[in-house]
Protein backbone atom coordinates (compact mmCIF):
# COMPACT_ATOMS: atom_id res chain seq x y z
CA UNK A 1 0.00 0.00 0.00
CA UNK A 2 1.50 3.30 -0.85
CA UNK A 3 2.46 5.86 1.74
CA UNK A 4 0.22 9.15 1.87
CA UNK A 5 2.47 10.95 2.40
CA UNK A 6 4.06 10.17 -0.56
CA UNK A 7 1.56 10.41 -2.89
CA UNK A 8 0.82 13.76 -1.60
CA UNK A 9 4.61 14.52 -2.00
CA UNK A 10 4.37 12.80 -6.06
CA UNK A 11 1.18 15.20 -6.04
CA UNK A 12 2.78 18.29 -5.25
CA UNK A 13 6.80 17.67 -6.41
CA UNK A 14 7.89 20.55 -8.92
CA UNK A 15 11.23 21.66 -10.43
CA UNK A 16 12.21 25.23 -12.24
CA UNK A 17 12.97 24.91 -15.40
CA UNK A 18 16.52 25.98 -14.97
CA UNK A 19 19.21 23.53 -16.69
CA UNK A 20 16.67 21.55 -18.39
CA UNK A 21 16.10 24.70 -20.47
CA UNK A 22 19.38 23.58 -22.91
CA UNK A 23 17.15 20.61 -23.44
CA UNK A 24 15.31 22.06 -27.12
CA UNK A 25 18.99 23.17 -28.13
CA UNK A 26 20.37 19.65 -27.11
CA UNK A 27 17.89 17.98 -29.29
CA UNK A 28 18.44 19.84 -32.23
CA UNK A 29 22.50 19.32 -31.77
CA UNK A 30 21.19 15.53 -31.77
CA UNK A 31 19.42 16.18 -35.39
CA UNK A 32 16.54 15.89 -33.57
CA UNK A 33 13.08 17.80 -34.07
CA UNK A 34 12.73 19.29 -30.64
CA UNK A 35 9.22 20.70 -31.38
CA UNK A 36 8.06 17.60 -32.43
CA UNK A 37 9.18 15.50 -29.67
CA UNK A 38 7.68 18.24 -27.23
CA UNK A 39 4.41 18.18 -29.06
CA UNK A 40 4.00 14.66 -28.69
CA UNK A 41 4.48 15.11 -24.91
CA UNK A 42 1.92 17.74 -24.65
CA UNK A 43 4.78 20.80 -23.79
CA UNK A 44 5.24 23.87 -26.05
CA UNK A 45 8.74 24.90 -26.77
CA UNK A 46 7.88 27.98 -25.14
CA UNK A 47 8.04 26.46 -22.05
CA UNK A 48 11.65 26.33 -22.04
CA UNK A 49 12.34 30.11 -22.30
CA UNK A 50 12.38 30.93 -18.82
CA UNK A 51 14.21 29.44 -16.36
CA UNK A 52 11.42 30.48 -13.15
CA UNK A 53 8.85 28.36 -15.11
CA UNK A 54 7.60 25.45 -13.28
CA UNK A 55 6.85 22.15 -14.53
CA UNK A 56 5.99 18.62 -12.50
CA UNK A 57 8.75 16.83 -11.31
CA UNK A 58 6.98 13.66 -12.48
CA UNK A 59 6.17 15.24 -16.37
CA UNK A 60 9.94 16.52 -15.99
CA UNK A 61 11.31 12.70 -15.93
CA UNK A 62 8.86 11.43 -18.12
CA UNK A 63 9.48 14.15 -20.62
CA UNK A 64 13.80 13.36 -20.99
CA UNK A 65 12.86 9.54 -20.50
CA UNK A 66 10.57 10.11 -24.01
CA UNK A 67 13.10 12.06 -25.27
CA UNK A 68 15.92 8.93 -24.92
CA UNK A 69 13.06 6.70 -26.77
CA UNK A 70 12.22 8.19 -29.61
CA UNK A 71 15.65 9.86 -30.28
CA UNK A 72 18.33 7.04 -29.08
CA UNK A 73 20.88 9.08 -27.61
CA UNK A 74 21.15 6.88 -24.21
CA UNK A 75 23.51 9.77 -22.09
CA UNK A 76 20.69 12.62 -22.84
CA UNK A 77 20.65 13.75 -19.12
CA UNK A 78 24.24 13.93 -19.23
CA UNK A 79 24.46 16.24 -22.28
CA UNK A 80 21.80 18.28 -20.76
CA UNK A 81 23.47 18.35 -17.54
CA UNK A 82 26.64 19.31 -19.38
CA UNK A 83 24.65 22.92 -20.29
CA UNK A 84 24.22 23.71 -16.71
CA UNK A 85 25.19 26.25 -14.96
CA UNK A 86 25.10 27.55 -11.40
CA UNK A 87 22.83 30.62 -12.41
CA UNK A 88 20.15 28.16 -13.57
CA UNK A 89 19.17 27.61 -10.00
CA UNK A 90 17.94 31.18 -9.64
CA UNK A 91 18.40 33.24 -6.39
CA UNK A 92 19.87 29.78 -4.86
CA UNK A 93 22.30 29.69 -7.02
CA UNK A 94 23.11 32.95 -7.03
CA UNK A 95 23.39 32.98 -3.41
CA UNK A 96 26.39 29.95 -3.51
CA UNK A 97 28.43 32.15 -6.33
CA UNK A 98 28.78 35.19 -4.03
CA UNK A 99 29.55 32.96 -0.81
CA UNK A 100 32.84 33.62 0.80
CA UNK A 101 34.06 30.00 0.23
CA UNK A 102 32.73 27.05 -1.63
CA UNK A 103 31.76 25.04 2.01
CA UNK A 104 29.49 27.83 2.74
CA UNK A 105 28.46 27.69 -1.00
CA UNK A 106 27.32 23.94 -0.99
CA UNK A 107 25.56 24.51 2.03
CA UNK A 108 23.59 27.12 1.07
CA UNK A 109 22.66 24.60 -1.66
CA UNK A 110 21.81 21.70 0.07
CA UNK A 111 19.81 24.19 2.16
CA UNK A 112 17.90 26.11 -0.10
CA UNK A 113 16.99 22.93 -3.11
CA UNK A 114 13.74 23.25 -2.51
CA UNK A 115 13.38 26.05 -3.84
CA UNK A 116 14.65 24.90 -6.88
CA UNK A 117 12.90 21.42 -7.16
CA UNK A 118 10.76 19.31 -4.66
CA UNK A 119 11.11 15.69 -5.19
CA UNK A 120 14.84 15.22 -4.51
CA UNK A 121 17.35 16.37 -2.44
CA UNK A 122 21.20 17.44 -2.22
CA UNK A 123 23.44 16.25 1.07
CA UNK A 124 26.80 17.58 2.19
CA UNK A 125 29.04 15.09 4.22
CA UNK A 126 32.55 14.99 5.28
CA UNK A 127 34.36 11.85 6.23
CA UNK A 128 37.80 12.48 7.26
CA UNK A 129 39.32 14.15 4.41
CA UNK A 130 36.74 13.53 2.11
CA UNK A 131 33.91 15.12 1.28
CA UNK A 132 30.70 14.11 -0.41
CA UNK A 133 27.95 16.80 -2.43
CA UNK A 134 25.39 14.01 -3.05
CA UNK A 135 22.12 14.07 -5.33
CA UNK A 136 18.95 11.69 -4.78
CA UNK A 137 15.75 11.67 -6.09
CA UNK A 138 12.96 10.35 -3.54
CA UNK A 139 9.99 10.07 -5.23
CA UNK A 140 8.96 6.59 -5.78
CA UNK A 141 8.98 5.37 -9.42
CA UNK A 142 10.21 7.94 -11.09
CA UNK A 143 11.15 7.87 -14.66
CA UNK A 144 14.45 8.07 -16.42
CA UNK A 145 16.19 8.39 -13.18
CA UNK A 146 19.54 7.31 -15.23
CA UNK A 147 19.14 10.28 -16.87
CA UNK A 148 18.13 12.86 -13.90
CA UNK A 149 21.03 11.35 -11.98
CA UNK A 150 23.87 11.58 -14.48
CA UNK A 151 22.70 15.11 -15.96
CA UNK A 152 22.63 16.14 -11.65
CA UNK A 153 26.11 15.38 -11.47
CA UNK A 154 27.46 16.62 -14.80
CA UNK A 155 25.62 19.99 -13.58
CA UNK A 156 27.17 19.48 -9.95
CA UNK A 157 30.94 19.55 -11.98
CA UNK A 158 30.12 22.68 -14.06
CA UNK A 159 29.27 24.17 -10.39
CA UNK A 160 32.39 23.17 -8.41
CA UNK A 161 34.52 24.80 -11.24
CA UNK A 162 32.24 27.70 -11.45
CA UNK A 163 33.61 28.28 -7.73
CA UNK A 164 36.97 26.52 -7.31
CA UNK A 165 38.46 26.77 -11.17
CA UNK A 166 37.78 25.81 -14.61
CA UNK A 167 40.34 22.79 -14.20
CA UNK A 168 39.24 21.32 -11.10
CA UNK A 169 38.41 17.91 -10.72
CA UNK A 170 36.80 15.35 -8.55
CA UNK A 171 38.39 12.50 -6.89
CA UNK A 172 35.26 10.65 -8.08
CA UNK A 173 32.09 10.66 -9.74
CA UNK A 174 29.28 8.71 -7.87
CA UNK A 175 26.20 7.58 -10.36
CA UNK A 176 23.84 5.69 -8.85
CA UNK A 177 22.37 3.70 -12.15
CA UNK A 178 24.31 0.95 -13.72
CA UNK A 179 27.32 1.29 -15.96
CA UNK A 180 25.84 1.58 -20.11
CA UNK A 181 27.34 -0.46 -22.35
CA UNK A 182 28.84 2.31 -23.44
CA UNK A 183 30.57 4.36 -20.54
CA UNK A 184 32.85 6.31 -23.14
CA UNK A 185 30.27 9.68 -23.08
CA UNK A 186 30.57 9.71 -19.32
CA UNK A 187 34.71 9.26 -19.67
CA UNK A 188 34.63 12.14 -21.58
CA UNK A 189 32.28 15.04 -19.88
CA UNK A 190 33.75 14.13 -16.21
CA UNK A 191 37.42 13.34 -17.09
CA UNK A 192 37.60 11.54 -13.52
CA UNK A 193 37.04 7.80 -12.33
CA UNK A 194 33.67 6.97 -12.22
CA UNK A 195 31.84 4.82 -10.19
CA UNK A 196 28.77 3.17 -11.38
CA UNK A 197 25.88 1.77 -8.97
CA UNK A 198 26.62 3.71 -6.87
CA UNK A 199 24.26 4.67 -3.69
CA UNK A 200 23.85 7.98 -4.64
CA UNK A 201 24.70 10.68 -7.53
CA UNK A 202 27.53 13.41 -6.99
CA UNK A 203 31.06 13.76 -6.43
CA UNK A 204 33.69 13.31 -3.46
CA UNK A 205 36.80 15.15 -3.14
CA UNK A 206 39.13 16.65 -0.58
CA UNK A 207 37.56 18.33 2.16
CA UNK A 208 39.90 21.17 2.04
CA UNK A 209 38.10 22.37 -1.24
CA UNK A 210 35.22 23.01 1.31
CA UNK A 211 37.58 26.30 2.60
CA UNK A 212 38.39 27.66 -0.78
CA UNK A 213 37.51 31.26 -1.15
CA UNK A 214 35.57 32.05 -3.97
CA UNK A 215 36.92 35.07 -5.98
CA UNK A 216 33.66 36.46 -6.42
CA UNK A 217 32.74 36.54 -2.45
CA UNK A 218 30.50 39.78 -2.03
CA UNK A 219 28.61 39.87 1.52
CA UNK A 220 26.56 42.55 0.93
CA UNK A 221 24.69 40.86 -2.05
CA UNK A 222 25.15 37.83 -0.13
CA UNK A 223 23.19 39.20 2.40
CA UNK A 224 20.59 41.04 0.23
CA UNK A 225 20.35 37.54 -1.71
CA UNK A 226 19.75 36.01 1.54
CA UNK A 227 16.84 38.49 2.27
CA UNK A 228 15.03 37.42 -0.82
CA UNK A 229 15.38 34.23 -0.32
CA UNK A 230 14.17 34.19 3.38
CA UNK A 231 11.52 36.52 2.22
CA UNK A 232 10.53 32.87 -0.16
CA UNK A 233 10.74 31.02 2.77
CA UNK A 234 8.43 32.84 4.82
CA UNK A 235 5.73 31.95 2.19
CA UNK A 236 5.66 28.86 2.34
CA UNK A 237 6.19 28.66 6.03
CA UNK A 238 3.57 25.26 6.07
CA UNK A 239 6.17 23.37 3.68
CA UNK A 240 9.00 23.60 6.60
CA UNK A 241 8.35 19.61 7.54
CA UNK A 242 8.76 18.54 4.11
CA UNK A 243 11.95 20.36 3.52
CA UNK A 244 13.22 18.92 6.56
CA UNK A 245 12.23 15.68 5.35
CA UNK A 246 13.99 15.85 1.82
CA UNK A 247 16.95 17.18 3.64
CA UNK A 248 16.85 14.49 6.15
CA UNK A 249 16.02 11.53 3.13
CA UNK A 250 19.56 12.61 1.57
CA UNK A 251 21.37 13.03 4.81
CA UNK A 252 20.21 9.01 5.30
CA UNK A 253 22.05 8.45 2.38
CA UNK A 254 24.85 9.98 3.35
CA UNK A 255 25.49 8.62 7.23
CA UNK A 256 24.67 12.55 8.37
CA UNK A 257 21.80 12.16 9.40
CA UNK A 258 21.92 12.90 13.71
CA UNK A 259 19.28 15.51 14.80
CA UNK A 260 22.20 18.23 15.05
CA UNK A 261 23.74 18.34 11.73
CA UNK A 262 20.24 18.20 9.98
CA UNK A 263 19.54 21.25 12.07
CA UNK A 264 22.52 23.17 11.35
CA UNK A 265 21.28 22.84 7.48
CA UNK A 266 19.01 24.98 8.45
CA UNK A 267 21.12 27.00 10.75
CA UNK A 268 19.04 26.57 14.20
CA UNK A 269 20.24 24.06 16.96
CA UNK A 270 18.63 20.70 16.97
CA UNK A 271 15.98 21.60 20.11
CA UNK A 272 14.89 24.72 18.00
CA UNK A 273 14.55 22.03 14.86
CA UNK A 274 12.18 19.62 17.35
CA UNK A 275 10.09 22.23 18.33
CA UNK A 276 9.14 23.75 14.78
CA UNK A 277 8.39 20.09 13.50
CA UNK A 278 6.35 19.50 16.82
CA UNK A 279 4.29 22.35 15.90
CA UNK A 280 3.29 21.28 12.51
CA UNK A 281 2.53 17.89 14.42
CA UNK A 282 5.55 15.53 13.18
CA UNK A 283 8.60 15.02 14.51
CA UNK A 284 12.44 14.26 14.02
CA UNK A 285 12.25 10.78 15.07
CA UNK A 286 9.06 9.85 12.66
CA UNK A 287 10.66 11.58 9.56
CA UNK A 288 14.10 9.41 10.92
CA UNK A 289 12.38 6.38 11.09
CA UNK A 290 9.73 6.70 7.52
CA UNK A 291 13.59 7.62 5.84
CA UNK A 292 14.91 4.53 7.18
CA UNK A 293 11.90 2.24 6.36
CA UNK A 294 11.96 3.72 2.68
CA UNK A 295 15.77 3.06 1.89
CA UNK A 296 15.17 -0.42 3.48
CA UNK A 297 12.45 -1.14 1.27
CA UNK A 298 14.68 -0.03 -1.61
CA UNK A 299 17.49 -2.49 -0.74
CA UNK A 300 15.28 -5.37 -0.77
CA UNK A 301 14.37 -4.39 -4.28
CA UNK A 302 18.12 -3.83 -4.88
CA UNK A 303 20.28 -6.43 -6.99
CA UNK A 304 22.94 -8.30 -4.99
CA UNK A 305 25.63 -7.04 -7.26
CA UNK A 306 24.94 -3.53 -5.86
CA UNK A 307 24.37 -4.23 -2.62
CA UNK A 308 26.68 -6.43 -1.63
CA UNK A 309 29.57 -3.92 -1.79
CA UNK A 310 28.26 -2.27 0.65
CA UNK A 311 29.87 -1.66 4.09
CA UNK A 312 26.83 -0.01 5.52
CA UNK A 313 24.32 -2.49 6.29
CA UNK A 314 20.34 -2.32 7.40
CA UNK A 315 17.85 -4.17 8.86
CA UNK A 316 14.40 -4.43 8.77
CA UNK A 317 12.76 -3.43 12.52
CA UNK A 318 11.95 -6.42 15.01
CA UNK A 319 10.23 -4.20 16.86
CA UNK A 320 8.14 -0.73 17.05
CA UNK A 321 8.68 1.87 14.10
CA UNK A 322 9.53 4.57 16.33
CA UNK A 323 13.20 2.41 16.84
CA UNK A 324 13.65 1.25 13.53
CA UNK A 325 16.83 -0.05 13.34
CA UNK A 326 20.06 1.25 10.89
CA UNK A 327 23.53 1.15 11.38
CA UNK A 328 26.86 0.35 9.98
CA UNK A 329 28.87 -3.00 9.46
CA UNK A 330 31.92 -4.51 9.53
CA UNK A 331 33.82 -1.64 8.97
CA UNK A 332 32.23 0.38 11.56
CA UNK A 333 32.15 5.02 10.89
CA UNK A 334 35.04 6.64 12.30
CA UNK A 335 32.93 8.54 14.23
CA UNK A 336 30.97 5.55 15.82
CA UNK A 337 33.42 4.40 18.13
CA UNK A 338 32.64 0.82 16.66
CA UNK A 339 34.65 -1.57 16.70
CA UNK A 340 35.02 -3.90 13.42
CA UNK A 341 33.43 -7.41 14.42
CA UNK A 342 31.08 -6.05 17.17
CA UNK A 343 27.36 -7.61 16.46
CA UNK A 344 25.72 -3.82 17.64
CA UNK A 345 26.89 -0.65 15.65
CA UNK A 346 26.47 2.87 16.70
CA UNK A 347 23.67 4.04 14.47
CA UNK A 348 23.79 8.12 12.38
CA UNK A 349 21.53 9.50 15.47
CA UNK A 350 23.18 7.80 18.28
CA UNK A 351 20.58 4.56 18.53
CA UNK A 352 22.19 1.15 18.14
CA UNK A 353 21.10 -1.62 15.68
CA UNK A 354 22.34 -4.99 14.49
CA UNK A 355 23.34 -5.22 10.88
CA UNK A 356 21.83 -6.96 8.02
CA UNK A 357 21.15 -6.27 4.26
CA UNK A 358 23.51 -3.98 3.09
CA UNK A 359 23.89 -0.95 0.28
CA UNK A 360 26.35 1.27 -0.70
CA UNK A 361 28.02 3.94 1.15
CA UNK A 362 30.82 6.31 -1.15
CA UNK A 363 34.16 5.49 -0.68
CA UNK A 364 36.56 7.81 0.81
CA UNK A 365 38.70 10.03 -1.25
CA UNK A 366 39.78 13.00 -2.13
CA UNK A 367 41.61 14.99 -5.04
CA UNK A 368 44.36 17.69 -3.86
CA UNK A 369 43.59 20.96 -2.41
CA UNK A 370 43.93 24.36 -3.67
């Protein structure tokens, strides 16, 4: 039976225009008839012209996953992606390029995605020296998610050289769909390994790229951008829960996911965080637990030959859903205490849990800093 909230998420999940715009120009580089191909879909091409207009997240995916059927080109979403540019996220966007350093930029991302779609989610993680700026999409059965993932991270590339340099690169490139037959397009636009089947979309790097000053730093438009964008916020006040819950759903996916660094996403300590979710009638520890059963219920759907890489493992609760049980395996977090062998592992919010099915977590690297 499916969850209500999650139809009523699938109901309501939208996305700006914004890099998908380059998608009529793709086509046409493609020898395609974009008009056509829109037209067949229902869109006009007018729809593409500006970057504030709105379309379903749902009609988004089906729309590029048409595209890849009646024209062929299987790596559409990365050659779309490819287009991108920070400035297609609107004020968000525009907020991370006059940041004082590309940490505070990402955040401000991760933060502020909802604004910019509903119906997936960016996460910001650092383990050790690496660092991870994660995309995921969590609507249930949505199309062409190949393509959404793969044009996410080609767009998440043009980005970190937007603020860090034209020939930076990351240590990896995390796609969460299976490796094509032919990887040789994907070789080519992110000129770094690449790791298929992955358990999320993005890139990792050093973690010292996090403190690089951006050259284009300006606090007082900062601030004014910062304004505007609050001024957003405070109109959709009601939505607060569910952009704690997409920020929470990629944070999962990630191993971030304790009460306190959640909260600090949204720049507020973790009590302030409980109380704002108690008053819309929710809390922490029901979007925790929902996050947990979902990604379970993906893993069991999984193929062994993705999960069983995986060092973080999950299990299925024996007992009431407000302790549903998640934590790592053999090779416990470094911030867990764990020790490698030990049946109970420290769990991302502190609870403990016994392991079980497994997925993927990223693996730790990171390319050189500035």
């Amino acid at each position: 039976m499916s969850h209500p909230d999650i139809k009523h998420g699938q109901e309501h999940a939208t996305a700006r225009i914004g890099g998908l715009a380059r998608l009529p120009a793709v086509l046409r580089s493609l020898g395609a008839d974009a008009g056509s191909l829109l037209s067949e879909v229902g869109m006009e091409p007018g729809l593409f012209d500006d970057p504030d207009n709105v379309i379903g997240f749902a009609a988004r995916s089906r729309l590029i996953g048409h595209c890849v059927a009646r024209n062929g080109c299987q790596h559409l979403g990365l050659l779309i992606g490819q287009q991108a540019q920070i400035q297609d996220l609107g004020l968000v966007g525009l907020l991370a390029k006059y940041s004082s350093d590309a940490g505070t930029a990402l955040r401000s991302l991760v933060r502020y995605f909802h604004l910019h779609a509903r119906g997936s989610g960016l996460s910001l993680a650092v383990d050790g020296f690496a660092a991870t700026w994660g995309y995921a999409i969590h609507l249930p059965h949505t199309a062409a998610t190949d393509q959404l993932g793969a044009g996410a991270a080609a767009m998440m590339l043009n980005i970190m050289r937007s603020l860090c340099g034209p020939n930076w690169a990351p240590a990896e490139v995390l796609l969460a769909h299976r490796r094509p037959e032919d990887d040789k397009p994907y070789r080519q636009v992110f000129r770094s390994p690449v790791r298929f089947d992955a358990e999320c979309n993005g890139l990792t790097f050093s973690e010292h790229w996090l403190s690089h000053r951006l050259s284009l730093a300006d606090p007082d438009l900062g601030l004014l951008l910062h304004k505007q964008i609050e001024a957003l916020e405070a109109r959709h006040a009601g939505e607060f829960p569910e952009q704690v819950r997409s920020v929470l759903r990629s944070a999962l996916l990630t191993h971030h996911a304790k009460a306190d660094e959640v909260a600090a996403l949204f720049s507020m300590h973790s009590r302030t965080l409980s109380r704002r979710l108690e008053a819309c009638g929710t809390s922490y520890q029901a979007f925790l637990d929902e996050g947990r059963f979902e990604i379970a219920a993906r893993c069991s759907r999984t193929p062994s030959s993705k999960s069983a890489r995986s060092p973080l493992r999950w299990t299925m609760p024996t007992r009431a859903p407000s302790h549903a049980p998640s934590g790592a395996g053999a090779a416990p977090h470094p911030a867990s205490g764990g020790r490698p062998g030990s049946t109970a592992q420290r769990d991302d919010d502190g609870s403990t849990a016994t392991p079980s099915s497994t997925i993927t977590r990223p693996a730790r690297h990171g390319g050189s800093p500035p």
